[in-house]
N, C-alpha and C. Protein backbone atom coordinates (compact mmCIF):
# COMPACT_ATOMS: atom_id res chain seq x y z
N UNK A 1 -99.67 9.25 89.18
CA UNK A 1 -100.62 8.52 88.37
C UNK A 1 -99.89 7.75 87.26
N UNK A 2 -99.00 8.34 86.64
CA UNK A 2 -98.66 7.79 85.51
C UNK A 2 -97.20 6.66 86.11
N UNK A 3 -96.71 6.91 87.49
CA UNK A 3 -96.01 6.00 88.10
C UNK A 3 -97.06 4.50 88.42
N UNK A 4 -97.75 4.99 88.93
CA UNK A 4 -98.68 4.18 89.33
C UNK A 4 -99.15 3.17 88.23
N UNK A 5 -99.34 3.37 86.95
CA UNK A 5 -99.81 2.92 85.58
C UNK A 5 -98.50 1.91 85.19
N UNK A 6 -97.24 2.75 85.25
CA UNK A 6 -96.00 1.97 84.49
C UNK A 6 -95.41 0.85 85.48
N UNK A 7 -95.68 0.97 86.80
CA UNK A 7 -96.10 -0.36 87.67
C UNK A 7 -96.66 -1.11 87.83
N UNK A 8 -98.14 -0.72 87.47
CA UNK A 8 -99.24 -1.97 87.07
C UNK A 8 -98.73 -2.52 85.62
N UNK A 9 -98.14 -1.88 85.09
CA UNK A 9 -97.87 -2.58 83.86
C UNK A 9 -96.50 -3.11 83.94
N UNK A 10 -95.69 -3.12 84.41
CA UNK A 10 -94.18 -3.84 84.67
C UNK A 10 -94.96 -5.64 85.53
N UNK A 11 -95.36 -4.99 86.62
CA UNK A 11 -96.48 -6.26 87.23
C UNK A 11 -97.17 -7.21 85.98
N UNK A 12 -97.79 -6.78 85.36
CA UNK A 12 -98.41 -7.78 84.16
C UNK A 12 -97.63 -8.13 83.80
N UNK A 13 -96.48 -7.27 82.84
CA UNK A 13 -95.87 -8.11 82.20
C UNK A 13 -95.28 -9.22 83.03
N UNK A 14 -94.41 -8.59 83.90
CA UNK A 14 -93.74 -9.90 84.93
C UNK A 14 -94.80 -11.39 85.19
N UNK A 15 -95.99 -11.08 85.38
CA UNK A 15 -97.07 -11.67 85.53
C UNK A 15 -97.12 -12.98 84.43
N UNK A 16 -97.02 -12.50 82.94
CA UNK A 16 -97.22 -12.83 81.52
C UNK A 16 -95.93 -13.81 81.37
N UNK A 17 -95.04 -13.05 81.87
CA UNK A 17 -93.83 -14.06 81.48
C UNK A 17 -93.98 -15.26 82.71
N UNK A 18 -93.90 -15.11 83.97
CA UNK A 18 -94.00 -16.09 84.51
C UNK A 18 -95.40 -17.19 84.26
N UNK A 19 -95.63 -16.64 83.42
CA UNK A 19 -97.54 -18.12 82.98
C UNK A 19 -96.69 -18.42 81.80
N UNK A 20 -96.34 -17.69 81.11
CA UNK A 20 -95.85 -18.23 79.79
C UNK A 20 -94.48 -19.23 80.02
N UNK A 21 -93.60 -19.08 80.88
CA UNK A 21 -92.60 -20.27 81.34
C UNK A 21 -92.95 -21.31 82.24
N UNK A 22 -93.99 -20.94 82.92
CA UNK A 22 -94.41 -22.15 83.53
C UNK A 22 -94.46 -23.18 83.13
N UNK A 23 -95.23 -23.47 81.93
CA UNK A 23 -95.44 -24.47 81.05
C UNK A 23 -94.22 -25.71 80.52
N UNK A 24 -93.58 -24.40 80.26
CA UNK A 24 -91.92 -24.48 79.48
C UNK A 24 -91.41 -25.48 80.77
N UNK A 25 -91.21 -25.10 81.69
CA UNK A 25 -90.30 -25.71 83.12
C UNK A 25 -91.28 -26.96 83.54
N UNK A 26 -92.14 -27.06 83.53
CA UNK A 26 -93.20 -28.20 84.21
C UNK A 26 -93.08 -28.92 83.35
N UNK A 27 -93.11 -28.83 81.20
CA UNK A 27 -92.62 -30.10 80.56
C UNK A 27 -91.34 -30.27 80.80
N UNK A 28 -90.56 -29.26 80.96
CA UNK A 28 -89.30 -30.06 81.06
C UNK A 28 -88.89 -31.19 82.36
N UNK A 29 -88.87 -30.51 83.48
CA UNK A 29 -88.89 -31.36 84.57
C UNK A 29 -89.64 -32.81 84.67
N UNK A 30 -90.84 -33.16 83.88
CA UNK A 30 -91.81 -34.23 83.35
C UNK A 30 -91.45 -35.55 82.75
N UNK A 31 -90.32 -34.79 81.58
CA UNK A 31 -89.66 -35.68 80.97
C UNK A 31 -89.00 -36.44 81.58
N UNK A 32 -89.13 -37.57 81.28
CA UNK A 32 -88.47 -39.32 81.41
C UNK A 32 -87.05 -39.69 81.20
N UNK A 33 -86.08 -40.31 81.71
CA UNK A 33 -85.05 -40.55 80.98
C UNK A 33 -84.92 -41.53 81.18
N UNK A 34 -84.04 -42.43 80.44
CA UNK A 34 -83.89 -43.88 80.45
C UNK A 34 -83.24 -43.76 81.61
N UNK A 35 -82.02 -43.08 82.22
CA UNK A 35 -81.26 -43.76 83.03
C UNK A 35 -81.80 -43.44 84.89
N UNK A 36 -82.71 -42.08 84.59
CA UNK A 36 -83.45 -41.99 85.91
C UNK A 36 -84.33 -43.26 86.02
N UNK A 37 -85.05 -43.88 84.96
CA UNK A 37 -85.96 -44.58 85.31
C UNK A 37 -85.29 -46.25 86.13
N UNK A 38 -84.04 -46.60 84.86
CA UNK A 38 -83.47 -47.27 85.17
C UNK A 38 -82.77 -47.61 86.44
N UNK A 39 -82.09 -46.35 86.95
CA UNK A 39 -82.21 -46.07 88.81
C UNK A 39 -83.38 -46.64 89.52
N UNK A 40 -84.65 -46.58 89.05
CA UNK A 40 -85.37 -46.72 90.11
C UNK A 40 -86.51 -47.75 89.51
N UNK A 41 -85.92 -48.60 89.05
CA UNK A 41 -86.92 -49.97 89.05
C UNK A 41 -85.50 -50.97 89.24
N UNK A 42 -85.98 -52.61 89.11
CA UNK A 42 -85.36 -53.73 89.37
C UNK A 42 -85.75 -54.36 88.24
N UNK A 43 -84.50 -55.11 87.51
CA UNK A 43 -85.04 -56.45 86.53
C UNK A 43 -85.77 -57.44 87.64
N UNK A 44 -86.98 -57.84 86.94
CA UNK A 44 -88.01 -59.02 87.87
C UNK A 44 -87.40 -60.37 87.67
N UNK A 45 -86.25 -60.63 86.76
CA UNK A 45 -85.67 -61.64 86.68
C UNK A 45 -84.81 -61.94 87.81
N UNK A 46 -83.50 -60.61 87.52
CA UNK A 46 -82.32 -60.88 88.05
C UNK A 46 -82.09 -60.12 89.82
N UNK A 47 -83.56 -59.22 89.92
CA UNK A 47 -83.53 -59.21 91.44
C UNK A 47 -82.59 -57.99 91.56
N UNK A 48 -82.22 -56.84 90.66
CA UNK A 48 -80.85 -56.46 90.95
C UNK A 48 -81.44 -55.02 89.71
N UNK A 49 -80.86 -53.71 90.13
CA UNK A 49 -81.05 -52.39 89.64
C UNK A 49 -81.35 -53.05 87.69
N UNK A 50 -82.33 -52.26 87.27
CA UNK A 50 -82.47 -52.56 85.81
C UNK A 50 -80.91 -51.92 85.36
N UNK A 51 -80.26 -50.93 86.05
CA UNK A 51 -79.16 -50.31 85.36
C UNK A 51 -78.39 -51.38 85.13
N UNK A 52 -77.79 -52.32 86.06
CA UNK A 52 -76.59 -53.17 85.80
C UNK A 52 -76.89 -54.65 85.67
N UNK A 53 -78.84 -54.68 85.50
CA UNK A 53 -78.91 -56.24 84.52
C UNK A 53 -78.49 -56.49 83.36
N UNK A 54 -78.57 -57.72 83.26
CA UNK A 54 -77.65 -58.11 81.74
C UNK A 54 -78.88 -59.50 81.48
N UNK A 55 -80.17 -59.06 81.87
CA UNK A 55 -80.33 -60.59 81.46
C UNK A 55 -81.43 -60.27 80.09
N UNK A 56 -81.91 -60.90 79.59
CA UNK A 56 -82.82 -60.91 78.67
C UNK A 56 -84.12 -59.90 78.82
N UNK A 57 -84.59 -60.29 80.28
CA UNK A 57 -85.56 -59.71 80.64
C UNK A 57 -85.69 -58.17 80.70
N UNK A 58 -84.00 -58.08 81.72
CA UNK A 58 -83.83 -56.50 81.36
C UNK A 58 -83.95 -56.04 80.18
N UNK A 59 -83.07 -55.96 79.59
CA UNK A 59 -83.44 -55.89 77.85
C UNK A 59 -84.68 -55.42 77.48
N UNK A 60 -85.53 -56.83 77.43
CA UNK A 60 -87.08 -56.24 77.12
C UNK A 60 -87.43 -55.14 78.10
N UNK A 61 -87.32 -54.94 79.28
CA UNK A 61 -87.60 -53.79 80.40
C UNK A 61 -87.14 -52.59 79.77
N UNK A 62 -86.05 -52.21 79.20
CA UNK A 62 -85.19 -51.15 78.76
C UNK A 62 -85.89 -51.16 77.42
N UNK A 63 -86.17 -51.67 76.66
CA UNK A 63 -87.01 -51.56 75.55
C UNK A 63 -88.42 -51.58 75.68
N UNK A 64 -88.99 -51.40 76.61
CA UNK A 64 -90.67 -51.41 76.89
C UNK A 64 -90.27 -49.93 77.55
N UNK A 65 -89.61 -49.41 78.32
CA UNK A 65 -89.05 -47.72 78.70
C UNK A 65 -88.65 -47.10 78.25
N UNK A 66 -87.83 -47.39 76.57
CA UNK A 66 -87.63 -46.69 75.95
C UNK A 66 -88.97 -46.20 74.74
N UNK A 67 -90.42 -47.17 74.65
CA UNK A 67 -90.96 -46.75 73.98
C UNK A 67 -92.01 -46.31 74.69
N UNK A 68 -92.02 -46.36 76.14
CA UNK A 68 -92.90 -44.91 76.66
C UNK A 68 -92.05 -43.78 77.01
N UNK A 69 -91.12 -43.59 77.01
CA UNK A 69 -90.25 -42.04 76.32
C UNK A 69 -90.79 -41.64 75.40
N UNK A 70 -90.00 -42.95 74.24
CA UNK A 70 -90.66 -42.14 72.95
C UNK A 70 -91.95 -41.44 72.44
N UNK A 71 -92.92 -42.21 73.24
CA UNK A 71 -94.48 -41.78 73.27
C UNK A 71 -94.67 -40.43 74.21
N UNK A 72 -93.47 -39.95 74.92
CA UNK A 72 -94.06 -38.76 75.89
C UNK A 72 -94.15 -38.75 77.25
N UNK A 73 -94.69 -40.58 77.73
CA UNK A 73 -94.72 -40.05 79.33
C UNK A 73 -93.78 -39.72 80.24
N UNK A 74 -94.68 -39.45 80.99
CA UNK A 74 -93.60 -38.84 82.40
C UNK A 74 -93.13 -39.98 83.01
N UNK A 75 -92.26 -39.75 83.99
CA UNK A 75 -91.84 -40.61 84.71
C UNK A 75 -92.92 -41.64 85.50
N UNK A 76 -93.69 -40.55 85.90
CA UNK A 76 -94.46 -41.36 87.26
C UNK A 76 -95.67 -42.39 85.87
N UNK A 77 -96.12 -42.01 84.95
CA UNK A 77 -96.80 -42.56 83.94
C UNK A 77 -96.14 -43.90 83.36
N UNK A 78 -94.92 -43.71 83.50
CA UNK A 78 -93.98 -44.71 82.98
C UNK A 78 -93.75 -46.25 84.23
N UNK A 79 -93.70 -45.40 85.52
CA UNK A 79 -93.21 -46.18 86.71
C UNK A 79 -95.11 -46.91 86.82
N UNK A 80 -95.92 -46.25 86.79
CA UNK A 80 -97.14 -47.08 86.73
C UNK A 80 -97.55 -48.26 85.94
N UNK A 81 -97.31 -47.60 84.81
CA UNK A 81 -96.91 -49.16 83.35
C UNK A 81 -96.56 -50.02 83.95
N UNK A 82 -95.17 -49.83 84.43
CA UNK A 82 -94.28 -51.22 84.81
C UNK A 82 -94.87 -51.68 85.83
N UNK A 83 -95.28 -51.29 86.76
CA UNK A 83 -95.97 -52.17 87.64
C UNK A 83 -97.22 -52.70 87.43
N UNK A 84 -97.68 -51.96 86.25
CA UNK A 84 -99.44 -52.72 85.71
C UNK A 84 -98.65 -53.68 85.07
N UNK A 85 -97.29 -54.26 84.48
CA UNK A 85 -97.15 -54.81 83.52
C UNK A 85 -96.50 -56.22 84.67
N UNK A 86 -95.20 -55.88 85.47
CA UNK A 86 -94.59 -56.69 85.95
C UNK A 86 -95.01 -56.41 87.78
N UNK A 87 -95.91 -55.76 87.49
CA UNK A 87 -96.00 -56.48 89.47
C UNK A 87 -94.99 -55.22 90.02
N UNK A 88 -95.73 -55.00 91.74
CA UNK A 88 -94.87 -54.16 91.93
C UNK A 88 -93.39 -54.57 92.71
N UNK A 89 -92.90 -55.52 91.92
CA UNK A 89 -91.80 -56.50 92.35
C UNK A 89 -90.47 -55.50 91.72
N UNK A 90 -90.90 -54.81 90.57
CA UNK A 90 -90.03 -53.94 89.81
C UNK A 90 -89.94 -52.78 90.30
N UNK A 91 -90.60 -52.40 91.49
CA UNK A 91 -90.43 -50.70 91.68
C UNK A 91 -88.37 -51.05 92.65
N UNK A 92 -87.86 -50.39 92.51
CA UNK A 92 -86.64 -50.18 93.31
C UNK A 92 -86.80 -49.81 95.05
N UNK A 93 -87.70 -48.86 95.20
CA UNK A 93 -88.63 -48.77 96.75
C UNK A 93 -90.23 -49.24 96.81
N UNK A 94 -89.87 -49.83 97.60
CA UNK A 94 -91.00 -50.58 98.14
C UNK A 94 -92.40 -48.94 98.17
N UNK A 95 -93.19 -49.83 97.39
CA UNK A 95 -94.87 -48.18 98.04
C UNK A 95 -94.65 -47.76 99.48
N UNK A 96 -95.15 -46.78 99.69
CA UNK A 96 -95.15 -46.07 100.82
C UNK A 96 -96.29 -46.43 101.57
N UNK A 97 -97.01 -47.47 101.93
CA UNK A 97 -98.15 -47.30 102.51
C UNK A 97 -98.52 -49.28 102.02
N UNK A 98 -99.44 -48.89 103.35
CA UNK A 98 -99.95 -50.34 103.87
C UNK A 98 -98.10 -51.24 105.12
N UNK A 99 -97.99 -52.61 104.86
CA UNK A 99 -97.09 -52.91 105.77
C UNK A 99 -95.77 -52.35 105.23
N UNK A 100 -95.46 -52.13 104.07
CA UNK A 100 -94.43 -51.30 103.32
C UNK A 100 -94.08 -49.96 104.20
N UNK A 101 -94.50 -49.01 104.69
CA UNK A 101 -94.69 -47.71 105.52
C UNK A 101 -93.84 -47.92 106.21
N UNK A 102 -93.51 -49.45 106.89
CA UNK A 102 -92.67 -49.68 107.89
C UNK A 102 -91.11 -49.47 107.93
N UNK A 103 -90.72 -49.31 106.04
CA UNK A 103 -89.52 -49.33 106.03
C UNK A 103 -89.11 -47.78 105.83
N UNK A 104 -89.90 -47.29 105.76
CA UNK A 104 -89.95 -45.49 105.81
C UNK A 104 -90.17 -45.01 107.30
N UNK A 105 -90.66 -44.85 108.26
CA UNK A 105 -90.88 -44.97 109.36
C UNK A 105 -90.27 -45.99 110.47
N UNK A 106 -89.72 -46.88 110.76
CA UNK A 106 -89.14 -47.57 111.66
C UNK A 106 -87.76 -46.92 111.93
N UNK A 107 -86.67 -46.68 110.64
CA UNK A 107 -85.46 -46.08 111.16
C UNK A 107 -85.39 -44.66 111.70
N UNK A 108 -86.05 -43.91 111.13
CA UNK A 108 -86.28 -42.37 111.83
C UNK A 108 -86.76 -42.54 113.34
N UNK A 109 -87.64 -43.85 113.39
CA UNK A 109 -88.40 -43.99 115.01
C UNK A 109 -87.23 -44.43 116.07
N UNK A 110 -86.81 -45.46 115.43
CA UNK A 110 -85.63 -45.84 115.65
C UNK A 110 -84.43 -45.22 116.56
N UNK A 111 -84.19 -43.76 115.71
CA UNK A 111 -83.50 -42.94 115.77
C UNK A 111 -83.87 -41.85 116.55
N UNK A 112 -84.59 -41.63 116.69
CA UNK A 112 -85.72 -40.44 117.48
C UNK A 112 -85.69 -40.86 119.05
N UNK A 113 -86.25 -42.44 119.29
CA UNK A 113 -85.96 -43.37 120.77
C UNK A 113 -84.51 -43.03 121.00
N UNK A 114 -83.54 -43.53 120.67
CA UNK A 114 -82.40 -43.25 121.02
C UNK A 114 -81.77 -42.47 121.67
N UNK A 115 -81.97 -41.12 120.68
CA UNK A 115 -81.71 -39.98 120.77
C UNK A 115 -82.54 -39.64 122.58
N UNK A 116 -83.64 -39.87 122.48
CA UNK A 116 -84.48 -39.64 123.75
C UNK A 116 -84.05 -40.01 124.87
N UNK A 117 -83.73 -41.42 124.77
CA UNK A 117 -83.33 -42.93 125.76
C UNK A 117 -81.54 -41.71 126.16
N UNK A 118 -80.85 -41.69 125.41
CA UNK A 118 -79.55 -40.70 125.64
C UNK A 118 -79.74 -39.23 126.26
N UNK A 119 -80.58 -38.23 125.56
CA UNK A 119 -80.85 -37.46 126.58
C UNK A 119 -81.17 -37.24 127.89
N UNK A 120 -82.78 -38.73 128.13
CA UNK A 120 -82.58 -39.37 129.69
C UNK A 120 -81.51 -39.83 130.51
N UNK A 121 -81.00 -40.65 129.87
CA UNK A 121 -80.11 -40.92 131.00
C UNK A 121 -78.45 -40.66 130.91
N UNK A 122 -78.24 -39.61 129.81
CA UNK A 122 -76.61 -39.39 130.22
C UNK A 122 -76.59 -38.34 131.57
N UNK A 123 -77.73 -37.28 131.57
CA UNK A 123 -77.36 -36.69 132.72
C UNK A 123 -77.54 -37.25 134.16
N UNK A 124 -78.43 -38.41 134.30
CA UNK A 124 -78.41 -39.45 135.16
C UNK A 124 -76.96 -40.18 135.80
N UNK A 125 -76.44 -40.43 134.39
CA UNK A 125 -75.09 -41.09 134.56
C UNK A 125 -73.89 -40.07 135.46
N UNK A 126 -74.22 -38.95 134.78
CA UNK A 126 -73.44 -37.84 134.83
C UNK A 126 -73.73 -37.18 136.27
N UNK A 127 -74.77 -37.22 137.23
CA UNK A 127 -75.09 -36.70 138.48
C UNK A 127 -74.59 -38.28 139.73
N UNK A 128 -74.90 -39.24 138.95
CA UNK A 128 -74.42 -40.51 140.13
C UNK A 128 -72.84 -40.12 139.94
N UNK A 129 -72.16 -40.18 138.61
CA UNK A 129 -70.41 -40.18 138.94
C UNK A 129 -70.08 -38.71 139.53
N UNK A 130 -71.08 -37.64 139.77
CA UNK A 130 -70.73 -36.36 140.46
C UNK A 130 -70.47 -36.42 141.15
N UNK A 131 -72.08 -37.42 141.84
CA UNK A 131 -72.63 -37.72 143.57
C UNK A 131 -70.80 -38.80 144.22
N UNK A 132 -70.92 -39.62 143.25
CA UNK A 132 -69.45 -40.31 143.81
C UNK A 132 -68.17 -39.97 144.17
N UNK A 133 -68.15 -39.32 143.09
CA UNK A 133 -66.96 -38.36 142.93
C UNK A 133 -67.17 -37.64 144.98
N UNK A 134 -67.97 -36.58 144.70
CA UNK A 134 -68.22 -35.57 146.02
C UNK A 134 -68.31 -36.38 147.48
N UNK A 135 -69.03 -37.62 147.38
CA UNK A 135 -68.81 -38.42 148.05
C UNK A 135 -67.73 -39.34 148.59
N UNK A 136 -66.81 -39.69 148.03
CA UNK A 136 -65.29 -39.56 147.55
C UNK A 136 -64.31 -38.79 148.70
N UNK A 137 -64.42 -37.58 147.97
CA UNK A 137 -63.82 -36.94 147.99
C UNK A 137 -64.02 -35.95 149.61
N UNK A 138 -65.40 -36.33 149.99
CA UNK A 138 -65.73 -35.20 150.98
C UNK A 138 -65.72 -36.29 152.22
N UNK A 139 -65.45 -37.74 152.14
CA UNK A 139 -65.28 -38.80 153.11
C UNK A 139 -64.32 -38.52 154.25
N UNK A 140 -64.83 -39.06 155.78
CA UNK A 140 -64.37 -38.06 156.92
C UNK A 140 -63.06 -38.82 156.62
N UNK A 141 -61.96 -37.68 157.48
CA UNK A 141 -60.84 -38.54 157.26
C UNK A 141 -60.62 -38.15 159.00
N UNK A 142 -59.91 -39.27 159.92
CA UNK A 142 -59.41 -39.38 161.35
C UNK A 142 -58.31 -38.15 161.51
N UNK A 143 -58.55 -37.52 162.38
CA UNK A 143 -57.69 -36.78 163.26
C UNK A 143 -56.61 -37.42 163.87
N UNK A 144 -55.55 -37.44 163.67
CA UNK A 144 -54.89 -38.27 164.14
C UNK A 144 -53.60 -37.01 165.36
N UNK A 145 -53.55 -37.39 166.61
CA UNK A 145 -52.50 -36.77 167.31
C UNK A 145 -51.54 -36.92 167.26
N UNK A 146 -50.74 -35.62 168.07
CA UNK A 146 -49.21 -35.87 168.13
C UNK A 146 -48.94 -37.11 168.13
N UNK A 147 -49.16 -38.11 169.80
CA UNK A 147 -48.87 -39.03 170.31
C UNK A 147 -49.37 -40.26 169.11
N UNK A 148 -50.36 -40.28 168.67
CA UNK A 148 -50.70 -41.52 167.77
C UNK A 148 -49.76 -41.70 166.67
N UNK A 149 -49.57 -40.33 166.33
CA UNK A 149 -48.57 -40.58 165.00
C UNK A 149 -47.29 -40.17 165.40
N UNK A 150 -47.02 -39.97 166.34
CA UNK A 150 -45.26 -40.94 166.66
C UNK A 150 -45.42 -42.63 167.05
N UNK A 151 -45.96 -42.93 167.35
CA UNK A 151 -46.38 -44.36 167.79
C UNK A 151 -46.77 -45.00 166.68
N UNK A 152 -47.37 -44.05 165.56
CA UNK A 152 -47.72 -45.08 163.94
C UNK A 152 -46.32 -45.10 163.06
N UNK A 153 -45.42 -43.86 163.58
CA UNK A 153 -44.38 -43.78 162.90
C UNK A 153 -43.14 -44.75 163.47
N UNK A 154 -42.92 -45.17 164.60
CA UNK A 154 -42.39 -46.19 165.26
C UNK A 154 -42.61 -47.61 164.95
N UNK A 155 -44.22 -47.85 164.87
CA UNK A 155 -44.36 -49.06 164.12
C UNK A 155 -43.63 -49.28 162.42
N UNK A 156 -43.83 -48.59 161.95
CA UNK A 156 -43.60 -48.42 160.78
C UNK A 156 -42.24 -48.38 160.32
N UNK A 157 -41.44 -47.81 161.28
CA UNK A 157 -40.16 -48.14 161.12
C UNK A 157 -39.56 -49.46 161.56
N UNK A 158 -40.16 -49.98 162.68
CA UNK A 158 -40.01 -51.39 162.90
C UNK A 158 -40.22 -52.53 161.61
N UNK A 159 -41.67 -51.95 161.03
CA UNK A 159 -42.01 -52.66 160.01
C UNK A 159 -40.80 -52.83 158.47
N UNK A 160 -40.18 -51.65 158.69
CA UNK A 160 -39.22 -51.17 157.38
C UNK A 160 -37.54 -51.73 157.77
N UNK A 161 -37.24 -51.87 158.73
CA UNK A 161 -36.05 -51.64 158.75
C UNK A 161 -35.24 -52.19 159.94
């Protein structure tokens, strides 16, 4: 009984601490950073990672991301801004969905056919050069007699010498 009690109560507590860090780990992971964000958008000017623009525009981009940090949002809160602000010309990957989907899905399909198209037919390949091979190899060959092959060996010396 009293085992039974100091287990239900090891359980809570364990219970207590994992609600009470939850919180702790979910803001942290939440938080924004300039240079993750910067990874994953494009200056709309220069066509090219916000990390290694140099143009004006970037600039203002890196200063419109640094003051939704400062305000708190998350990443994905932050990556929405910019595209309510500049079009989704600034995301670094194209959305996942509508004709966009295609660039997420085509190379795996891609890759998947292949893979298929090769499993079909290498053992194909691999039973015709068997079949040849055995065929080859198992081709009748002439009996040839005493008398023929002293008479092939006579020519042959004529032919040589």
């Amino acid at each position: 009984m009293i085992a039974r009690r100091l287990t239900l109560r090891i359980a809570l507590v364990a219970l207590a601490a994992l609600l009470a860090l939850t919180p702790v780990a979910r803001a942290t992971a939440a938080r924004a950073s300039l240079m993750d964000i910067e990874n994953s958008v494009m200056c709309v000017v220069c066509d090219e990672p916000l990390s290694v623009a140099q143009s004006t525009e970037a600039y203002q981009e890196r200063d419109v991301i640094r003051g939704l940090i400062a305000k708190g949002d998350t990443k994905a809160q932050i990556m929405r801004q910019l595209v309510a602000e500049y079009g989704v010309a600034v995301l670094g990957k194209p959305p996942a969905h509508g004709f966009n989907l295609t660039v997420y899905i085509l190379p795996p399909a891609i890759l998947v056919a292949g893979i298929v198209i090769l499993a079909i037919t290498l053992p194909r390949w691999r039973r015709r050069r068997d079949a040849a091979r055995t065929a080859a190899s198992a081709s009748p060959r002439v009996a040839v007699g005493r008398a023929e092959q002293q008479r092939l060996d006579e020519e042959l010396s004529r032919f040589s010498g």
